[in-house]
C-alpha atoms as a PDB file:
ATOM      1  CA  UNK A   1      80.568 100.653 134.144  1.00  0.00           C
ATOM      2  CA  UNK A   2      82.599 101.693 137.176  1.00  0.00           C
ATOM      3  CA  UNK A   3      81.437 102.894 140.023  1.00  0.00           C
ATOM      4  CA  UNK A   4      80.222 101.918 143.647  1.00  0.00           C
ATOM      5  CA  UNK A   5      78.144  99.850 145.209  1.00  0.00           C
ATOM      6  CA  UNK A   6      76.395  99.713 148.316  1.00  0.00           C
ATOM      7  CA  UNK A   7      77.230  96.968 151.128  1.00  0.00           C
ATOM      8  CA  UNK A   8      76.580  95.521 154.505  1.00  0.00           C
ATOM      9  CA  UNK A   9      75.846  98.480 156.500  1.00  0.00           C
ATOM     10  CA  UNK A  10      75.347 101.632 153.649  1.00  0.00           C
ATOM     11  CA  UNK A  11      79.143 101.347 153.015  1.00  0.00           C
ATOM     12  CA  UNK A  12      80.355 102.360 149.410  1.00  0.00           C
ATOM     13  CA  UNK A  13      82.661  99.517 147.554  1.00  0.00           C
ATOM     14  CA  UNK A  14      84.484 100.159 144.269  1.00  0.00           C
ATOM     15  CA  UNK A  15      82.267  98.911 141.078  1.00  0.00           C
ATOM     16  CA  UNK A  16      84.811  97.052 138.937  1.00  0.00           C
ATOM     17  CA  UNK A  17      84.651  97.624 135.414  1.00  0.00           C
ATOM     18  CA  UNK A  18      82.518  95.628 132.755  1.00  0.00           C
ATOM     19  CA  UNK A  19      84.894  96.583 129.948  1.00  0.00           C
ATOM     20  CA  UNK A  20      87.754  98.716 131.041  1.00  0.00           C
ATOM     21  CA  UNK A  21      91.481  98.509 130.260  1.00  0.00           C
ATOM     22  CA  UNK A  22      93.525  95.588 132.368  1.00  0.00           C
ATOM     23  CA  UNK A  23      95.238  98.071 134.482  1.00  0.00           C
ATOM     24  CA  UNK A  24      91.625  99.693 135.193  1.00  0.00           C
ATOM     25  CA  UNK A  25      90.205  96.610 136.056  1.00  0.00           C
ATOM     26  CA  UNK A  26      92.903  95.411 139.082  1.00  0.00           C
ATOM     27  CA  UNK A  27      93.267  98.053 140.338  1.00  0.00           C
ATOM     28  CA  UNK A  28      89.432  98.255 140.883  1.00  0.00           C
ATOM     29  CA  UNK A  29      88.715  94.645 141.856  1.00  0.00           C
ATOM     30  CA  UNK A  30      91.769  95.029 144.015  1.00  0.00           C
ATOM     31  CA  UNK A  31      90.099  98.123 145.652  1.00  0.00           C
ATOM     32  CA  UNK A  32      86.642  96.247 145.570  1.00  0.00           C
ATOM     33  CA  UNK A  33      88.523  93.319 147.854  1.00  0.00           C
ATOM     34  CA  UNK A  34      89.995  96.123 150.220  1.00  0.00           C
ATOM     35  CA  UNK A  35      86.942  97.765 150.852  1.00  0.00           C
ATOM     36  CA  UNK A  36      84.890  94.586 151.165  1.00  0.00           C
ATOM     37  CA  UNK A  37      87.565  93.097 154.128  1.00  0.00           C
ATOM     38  CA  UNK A  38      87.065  96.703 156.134  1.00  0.00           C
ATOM     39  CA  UNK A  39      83.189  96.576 155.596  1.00  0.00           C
ATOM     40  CA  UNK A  40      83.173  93.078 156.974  1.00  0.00           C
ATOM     41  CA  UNK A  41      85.010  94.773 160.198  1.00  0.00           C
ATOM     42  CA  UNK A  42      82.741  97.756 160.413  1.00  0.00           C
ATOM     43  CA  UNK A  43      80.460  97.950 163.879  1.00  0.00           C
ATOM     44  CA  UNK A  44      82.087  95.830 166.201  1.00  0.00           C
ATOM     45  CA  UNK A  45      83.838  96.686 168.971  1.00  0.00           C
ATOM     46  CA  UNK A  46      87.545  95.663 169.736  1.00  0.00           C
ATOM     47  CA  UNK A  47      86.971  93.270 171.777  1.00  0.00           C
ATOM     48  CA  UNK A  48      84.533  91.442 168.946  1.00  0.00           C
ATOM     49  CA  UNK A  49      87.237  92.118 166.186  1.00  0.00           C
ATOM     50  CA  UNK A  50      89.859  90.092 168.236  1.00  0.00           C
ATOM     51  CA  UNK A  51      87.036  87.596 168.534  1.00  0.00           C
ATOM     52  CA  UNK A  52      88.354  83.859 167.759  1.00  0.00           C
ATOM     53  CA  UNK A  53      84.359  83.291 166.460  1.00  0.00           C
ATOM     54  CA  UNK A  54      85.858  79.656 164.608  1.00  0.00           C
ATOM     55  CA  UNK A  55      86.813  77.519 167.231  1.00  0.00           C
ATOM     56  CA  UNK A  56      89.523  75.963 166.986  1.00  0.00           C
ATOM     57  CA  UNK A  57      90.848  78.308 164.584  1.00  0.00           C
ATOM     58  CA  UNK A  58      92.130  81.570 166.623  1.00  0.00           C
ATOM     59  CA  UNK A  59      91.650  83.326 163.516  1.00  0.00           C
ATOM     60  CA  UNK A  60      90.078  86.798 164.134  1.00  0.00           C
ATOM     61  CA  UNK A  61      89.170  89.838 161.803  1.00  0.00           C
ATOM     62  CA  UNK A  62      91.554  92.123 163.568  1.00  0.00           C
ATOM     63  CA  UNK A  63      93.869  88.517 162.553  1.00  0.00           C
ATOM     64  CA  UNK A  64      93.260  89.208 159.105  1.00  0.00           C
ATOM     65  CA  UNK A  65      93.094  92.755 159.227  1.00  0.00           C
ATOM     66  CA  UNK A  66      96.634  92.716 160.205  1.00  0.00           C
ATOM     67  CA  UNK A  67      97.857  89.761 158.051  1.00  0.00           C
ATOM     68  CA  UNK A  68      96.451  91.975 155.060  1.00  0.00           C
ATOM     69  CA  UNK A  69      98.643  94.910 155.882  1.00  0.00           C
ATOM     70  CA  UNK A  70     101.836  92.824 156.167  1.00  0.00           C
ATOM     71  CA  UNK A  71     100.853  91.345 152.611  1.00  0.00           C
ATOM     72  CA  UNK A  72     100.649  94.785 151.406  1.00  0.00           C
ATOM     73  CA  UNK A  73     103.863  96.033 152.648  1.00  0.00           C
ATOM     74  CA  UNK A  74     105.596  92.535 151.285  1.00  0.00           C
ATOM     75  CA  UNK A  75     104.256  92.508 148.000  1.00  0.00           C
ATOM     76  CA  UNK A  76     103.996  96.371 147.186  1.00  0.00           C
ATOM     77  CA  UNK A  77     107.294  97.825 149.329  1.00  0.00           C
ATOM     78  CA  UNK A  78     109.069  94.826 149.644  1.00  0.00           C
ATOM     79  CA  UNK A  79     109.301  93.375 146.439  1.00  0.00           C
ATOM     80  CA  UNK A  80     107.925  95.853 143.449  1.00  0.00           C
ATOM     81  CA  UNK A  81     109.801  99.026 145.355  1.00  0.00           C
ATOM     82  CA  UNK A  82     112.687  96.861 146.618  1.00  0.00           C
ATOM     83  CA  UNK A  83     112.578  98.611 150.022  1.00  0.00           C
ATOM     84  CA  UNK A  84     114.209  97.177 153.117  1.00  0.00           C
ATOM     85  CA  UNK A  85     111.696  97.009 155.436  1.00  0.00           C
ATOM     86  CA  UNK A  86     110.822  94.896 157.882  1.00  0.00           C
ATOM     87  CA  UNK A  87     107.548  93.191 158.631  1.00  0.00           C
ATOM     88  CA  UNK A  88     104.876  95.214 160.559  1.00  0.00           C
ATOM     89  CA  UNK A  89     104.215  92.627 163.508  1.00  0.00           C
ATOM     90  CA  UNK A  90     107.032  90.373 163.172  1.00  0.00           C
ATOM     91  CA  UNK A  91     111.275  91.471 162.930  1.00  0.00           C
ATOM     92  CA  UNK A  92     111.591  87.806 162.102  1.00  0.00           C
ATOM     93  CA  UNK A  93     110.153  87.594 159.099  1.00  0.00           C
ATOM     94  CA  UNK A  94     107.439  85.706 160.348  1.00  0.00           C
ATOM     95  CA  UNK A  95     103.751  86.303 158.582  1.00  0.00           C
ATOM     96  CA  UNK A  96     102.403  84.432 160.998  1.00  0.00           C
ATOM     97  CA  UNK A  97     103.003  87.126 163.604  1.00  0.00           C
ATOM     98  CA  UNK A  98     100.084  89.218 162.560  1.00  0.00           C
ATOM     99  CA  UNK A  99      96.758  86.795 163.321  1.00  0.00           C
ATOM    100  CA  UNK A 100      97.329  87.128 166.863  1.00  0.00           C
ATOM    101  CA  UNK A 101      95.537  90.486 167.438  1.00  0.00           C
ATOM    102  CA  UNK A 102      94.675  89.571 171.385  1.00  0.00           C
ATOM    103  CA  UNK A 103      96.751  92.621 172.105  1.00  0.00           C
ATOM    104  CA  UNK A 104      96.171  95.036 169.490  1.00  0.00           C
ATOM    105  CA  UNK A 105      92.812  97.078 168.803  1.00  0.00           C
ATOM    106  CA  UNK A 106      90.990  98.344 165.717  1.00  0.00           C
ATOM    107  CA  UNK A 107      93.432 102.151 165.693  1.00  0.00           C
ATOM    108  CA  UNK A 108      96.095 100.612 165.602  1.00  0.00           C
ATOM    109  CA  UNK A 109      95.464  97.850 162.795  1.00  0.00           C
ATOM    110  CA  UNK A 110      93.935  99.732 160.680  1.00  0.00           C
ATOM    111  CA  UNK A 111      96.478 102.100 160.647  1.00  0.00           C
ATOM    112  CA  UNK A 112      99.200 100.127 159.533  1.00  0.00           C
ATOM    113  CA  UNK A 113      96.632  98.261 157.023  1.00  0.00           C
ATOM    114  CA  UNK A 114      95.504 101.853 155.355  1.00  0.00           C
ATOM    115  CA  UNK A 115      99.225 103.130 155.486  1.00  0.00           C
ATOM    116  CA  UNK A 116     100.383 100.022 153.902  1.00  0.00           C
ATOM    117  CA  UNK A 117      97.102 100.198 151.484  1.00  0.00           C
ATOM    118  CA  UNK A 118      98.671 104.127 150.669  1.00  0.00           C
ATOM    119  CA  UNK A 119     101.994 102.912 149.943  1.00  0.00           C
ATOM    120  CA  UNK A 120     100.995 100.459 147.294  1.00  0.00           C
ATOM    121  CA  UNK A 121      98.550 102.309 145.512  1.00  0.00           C
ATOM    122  CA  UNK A 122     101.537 105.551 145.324  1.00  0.00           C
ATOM    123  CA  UNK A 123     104.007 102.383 144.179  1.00  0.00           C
ATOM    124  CA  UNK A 124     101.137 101.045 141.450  1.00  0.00           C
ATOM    125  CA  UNK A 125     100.428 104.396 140.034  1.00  0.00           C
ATOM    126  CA  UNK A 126     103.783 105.165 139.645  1.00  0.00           C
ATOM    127  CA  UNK A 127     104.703 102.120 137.919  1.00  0.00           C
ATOM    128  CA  UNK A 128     105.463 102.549 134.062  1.00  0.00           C
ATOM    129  CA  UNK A 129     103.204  99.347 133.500  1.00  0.00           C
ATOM    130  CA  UNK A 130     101.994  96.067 135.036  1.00  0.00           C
ATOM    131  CA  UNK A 131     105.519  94.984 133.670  1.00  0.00           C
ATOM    132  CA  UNK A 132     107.447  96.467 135.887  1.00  0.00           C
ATOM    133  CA  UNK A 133     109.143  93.651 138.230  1.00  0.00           C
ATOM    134  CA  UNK A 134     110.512  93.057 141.261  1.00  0.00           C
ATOM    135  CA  UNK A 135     112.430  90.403 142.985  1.00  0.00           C
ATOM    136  CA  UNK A 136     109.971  88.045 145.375  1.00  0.00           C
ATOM    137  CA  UNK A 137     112.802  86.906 148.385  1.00  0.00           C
ATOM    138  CA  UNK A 138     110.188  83.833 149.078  1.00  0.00           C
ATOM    139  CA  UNK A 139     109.846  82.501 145.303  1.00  0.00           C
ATOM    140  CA  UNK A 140     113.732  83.176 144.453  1.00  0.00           C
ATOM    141  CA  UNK A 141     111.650  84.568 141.456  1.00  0.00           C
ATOM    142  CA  UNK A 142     111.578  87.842 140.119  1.00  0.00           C
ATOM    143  CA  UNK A 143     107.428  88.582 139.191  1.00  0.00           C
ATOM    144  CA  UNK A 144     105.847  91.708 137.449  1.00  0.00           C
ATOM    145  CA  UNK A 145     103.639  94.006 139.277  1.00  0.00           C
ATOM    146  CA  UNK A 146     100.564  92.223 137.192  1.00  0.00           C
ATOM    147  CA  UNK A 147     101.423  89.146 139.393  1.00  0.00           C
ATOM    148  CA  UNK A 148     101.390  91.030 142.689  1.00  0.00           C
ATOM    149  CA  UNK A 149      97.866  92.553 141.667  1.00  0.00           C
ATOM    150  CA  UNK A 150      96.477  89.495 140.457  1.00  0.00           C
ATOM    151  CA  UNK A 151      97.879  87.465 143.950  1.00  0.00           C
ATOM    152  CA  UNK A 152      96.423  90.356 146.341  1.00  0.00           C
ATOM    153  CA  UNK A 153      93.245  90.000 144.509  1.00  0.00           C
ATOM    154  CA  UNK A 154      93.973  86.267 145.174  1.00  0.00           C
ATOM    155  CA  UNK A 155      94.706  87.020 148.500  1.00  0.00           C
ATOM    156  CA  UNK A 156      91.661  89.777 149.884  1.00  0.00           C
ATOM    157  CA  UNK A 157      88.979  87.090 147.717  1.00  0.00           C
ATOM    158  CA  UNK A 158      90.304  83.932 149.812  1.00  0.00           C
ATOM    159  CA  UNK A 159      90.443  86.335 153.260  1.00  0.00           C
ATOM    160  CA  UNK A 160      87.233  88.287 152.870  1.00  0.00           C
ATOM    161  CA  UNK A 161      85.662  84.026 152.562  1.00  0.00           C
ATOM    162  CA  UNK A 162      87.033  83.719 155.924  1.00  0.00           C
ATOM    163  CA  UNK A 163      85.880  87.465 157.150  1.00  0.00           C
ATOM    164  CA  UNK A 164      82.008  86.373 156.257  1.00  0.00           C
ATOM    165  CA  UNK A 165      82.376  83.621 158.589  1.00  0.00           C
ATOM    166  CA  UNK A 166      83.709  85.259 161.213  1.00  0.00           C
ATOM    167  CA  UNK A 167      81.590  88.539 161.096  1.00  0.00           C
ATOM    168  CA  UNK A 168      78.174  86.438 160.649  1.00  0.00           C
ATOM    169  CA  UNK A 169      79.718  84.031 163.763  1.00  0.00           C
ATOM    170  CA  UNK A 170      79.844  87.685 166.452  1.00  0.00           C
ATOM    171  CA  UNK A 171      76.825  88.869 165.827  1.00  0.00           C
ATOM    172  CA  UNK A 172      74.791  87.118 162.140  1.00  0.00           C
ATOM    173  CA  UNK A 173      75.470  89.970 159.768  1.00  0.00           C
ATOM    174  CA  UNK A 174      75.374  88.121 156.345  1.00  0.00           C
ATOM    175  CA  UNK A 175      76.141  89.351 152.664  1.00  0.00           C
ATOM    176  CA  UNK A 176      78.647  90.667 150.327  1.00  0.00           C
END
């Protein structure tokens, strides 16, 4: 059964499949993981997205927000579409680059995250199959475009942990 289902605030996730095909199935948890990291962002102001609500950590929603869309574009553009393309926040190659959000506000983040999010959807549904590969620079590895939906999944699941602490720190909204 595929579908949505309702989160934090009335906002619609992807339902991943009980029984669908593989491709059908990352694609939707992968979607599922998107939509959960921008509901975990949705209601606060810029100034509480930039929030460092962890102390130490400076690590902010807008922080991951933007970490998220540089993922995207290295994983999806980079390495299954072999463009050459820099990183969003950083010319240096540096991931890093993209938790410090002090500066930037919730336009201009999500932006690049939903363009990035555009670009490798159009580069997954164009794909023959979840064989298609493409070199990873990082790994010296070449991987298939299974691997890069299975990691991003990885990634959003590991991310959106870090988003529920954060977004319950600013103001105690709690849930999946």
């Amino acid at each position: 059964m595929s579908g949505s289902t309702s989160g934090a605030a009335g906002e619609e996730r992807t339902s991943p499949p009980l029984t669908g095909g593989e491709r059908e199935t990352l694609r939707a948890y992968l979607d599922f993981h998107r939509e959960t990291l921008a509901m975990k962002c949705e209601g606060l102001s810029d100034e509480q997205l930039r929030r460092a609500s962890s102390p130490p950590s400076t690590l902010s929603l807008l922080g991951l927000v933007r970490h998220m869309a540089e993922v995207e574009r290295a994983w999806f553009r980079r390495t299954i579409d072999g463009e050459d393309v820099p990183l969003v926040w950083s010319d240096a190659g540096d991931f890093q680059a993209a938790y410090d959000a002090s500066a930037s506000t919730r336009a201009e983040a999500f932006a690049a995250w939903q363009a990035e999010v555009a670009h490798a959807r159009r580069i997954e549904r164009e794909a023959a199959s979840l064989d298609v590969t493409g070199h990873q620079v990082r790994w010296g590895e070449d991987v298939s475009l299974r691997v890069v939906m299975l990691h991003l999944i990885h990634e959003y699941a590991r991310h959106n942990g870090h988003a529920d602490f954060l977004r319950e720190a600013i103001d105690g909204t709690t849930g999946a």
